[in-house]
C-alpha atoms as a PDB file:
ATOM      1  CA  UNK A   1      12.040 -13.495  15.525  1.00  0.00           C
ATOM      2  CA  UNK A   2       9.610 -11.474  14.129  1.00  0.00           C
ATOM      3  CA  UNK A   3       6.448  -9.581  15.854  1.00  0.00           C
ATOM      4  CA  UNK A   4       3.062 -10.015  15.237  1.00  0.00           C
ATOM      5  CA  UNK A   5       2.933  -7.236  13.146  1.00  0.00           C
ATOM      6  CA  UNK A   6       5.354  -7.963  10.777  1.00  0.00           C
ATOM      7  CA  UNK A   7       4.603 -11.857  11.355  1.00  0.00           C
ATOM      8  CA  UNK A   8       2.859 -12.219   7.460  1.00  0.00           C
ATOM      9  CA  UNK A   9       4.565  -9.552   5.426  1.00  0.00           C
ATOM     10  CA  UNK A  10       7.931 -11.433   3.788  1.00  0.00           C
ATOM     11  CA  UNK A  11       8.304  -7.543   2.644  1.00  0.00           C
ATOM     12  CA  UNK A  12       7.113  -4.181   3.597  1.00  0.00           C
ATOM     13  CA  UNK A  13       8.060  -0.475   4.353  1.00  0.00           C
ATOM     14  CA  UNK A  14      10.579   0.203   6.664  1.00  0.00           C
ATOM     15  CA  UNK A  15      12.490  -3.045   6.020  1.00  0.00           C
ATOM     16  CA  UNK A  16      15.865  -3.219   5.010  1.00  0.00           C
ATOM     17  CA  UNK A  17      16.486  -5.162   1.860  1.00  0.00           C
ATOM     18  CA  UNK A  18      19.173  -6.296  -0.867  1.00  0.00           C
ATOM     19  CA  UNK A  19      17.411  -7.136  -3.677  1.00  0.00           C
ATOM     20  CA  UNK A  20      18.487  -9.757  -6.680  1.00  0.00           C
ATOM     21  CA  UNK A  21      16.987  -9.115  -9.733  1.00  0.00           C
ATOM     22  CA  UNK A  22      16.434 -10.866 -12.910  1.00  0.00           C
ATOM     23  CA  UNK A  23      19.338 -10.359 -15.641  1.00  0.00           C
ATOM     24  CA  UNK A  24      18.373  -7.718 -17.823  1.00  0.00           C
ATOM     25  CA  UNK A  25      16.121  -6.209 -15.550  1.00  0.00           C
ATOM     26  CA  UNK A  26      18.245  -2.733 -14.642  1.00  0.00           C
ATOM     27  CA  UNK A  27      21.939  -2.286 -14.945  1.00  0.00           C
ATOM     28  CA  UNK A  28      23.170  -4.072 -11.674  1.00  0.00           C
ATOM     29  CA  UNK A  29      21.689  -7.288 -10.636  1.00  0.00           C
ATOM     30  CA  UNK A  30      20.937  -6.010  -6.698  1.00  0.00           C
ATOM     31  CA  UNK A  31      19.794  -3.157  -5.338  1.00  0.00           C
ATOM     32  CA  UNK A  32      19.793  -2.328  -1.372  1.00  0.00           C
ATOM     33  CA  UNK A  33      18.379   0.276   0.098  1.00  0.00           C
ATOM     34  CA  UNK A  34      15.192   0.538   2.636  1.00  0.00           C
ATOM     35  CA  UNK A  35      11.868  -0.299   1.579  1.00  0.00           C
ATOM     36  CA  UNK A  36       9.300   2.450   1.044  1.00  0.00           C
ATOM     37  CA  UNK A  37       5.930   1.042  -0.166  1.00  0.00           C
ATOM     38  CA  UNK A  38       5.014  -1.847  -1.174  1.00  0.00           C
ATOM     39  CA  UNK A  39       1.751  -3.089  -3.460  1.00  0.00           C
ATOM     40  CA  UNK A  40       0.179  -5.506  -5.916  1.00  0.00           C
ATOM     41  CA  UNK A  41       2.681  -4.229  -8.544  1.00  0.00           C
ATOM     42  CA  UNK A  42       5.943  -4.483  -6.967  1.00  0.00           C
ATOM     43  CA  UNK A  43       8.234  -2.914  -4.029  1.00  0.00           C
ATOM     44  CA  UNK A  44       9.682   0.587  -3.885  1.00  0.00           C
ATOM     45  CA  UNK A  45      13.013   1.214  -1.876  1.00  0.00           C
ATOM     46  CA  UNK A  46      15.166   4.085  -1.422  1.00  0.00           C
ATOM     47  CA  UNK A  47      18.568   3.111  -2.458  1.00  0.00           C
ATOM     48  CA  UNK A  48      21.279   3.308   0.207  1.00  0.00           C
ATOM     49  CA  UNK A  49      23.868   5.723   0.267  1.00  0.00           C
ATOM     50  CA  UNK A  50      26.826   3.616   0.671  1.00  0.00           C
ATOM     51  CA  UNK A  51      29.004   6.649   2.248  1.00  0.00           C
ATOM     52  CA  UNK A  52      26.695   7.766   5.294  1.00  0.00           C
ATOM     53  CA  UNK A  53      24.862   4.222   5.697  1.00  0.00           C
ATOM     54  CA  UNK A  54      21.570   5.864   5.473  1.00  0.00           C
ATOM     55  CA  UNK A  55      18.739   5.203   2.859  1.00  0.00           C
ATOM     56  CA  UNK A  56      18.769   8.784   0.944  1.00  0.00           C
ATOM     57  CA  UNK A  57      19.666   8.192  -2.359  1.00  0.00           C
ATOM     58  CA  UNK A  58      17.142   7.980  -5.244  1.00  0.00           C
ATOM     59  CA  UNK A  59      13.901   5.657  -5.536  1.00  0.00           C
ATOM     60  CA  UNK A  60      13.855   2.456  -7.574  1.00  0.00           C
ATOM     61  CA  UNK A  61      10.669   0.743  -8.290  1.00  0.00           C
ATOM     62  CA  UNK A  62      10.866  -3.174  -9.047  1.00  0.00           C
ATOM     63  CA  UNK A  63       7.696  -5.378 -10.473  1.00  0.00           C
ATOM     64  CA  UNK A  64       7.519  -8.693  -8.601  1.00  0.00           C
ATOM     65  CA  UNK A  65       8.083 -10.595 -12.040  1.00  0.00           C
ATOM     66  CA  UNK A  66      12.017  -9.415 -11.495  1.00  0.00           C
ATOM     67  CA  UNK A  67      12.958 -10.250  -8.255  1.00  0.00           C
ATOM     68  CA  UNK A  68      14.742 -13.470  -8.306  1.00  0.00           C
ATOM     69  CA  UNK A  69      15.919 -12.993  -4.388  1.00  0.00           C
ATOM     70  CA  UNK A  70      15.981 -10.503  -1.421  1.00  0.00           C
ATOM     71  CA  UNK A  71      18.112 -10.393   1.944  1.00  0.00           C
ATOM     72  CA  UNK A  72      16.116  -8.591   4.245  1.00  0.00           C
ATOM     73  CA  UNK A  73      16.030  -7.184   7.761  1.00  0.00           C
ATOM     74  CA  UNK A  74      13.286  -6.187   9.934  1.00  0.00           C
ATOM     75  CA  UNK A  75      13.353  -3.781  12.233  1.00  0.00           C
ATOM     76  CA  UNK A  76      14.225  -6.088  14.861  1.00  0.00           C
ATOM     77  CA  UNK A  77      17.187  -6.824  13.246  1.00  0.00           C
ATOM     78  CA  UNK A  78      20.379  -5.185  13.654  1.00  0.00           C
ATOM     79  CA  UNK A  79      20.408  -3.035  10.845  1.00  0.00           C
ATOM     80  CA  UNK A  80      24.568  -1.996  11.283  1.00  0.00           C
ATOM     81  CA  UNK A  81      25.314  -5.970  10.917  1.00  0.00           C
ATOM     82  CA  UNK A  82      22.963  -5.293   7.621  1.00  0.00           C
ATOM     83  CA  UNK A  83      24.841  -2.970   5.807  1.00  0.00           C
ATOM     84  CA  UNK A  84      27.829  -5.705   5.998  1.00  0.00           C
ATOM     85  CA  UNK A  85      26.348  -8.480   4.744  1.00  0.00           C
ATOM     86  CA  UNK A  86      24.014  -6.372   1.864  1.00  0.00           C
ATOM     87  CA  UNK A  87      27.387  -5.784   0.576  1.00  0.00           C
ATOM     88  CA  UNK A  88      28.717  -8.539   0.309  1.00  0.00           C
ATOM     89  CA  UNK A  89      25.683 -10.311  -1.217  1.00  0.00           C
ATOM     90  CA  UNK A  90      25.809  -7.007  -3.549  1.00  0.00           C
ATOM     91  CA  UNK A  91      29.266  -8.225  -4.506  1.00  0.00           C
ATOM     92  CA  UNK A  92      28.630 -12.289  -4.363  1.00  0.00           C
ATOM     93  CA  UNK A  93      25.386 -12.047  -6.459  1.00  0.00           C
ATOM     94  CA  UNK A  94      27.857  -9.481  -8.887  1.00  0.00           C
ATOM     95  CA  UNK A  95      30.686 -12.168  -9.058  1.00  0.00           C
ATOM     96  CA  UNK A  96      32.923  -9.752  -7.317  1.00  0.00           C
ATOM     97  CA  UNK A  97      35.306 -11.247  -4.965  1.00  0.00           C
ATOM     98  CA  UNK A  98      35.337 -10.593  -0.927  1.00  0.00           C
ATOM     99  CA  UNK A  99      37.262  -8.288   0.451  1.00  0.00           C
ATOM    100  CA  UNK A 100      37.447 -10.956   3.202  1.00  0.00           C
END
């Protein structure tokens, strides 16, 4: 459940999110990483760095218009369990298979 201050934002900073994106938008079709700013033009996340866990890789900036889909965790969520499934929807939306 979400609190009331996160109760009408579907996105916004400091979320957690795996992002789908339309084909042809950037070279893989998600992105996860934690969520920096967001505005009328798009949302700006700080790609995960799959090694440590942590958000500290580069910036990617995507325009509404391109996001098809998005897995996302507040920060009431358990944001370990995240990292799990973010990579396997990173994989699924890919056509990778499970490791599972």
């Amino acid at each position: 459940m979400t609190t009331a201050k996160y109760k009408d934002q579907t996105i916004a900073a400091e979320f957690w999110i795996a992002l789908t994106l339309r084909e042809g938008t950037a070279p893989l079709r998600s992105y996860v990483g934690q969520v920096q700013a967001v505005d009328a033009n798009g949302v700006r996340l700080t790609l995960i760095d799959w090694v440590t866990g942590s958000a500290s890789g580069y910036d990617l900036f995507v325009p509404w218009s391109n996001i098809e889909a998005a897995l996302i965790a507040t920060p009431e969520h358990d944001a370990k369990g995240f990292g799990e499934r973010a990579a396997e929807w990173k994989k699924a939306v890919s056509g990778e298979k499970s490791d599972k």
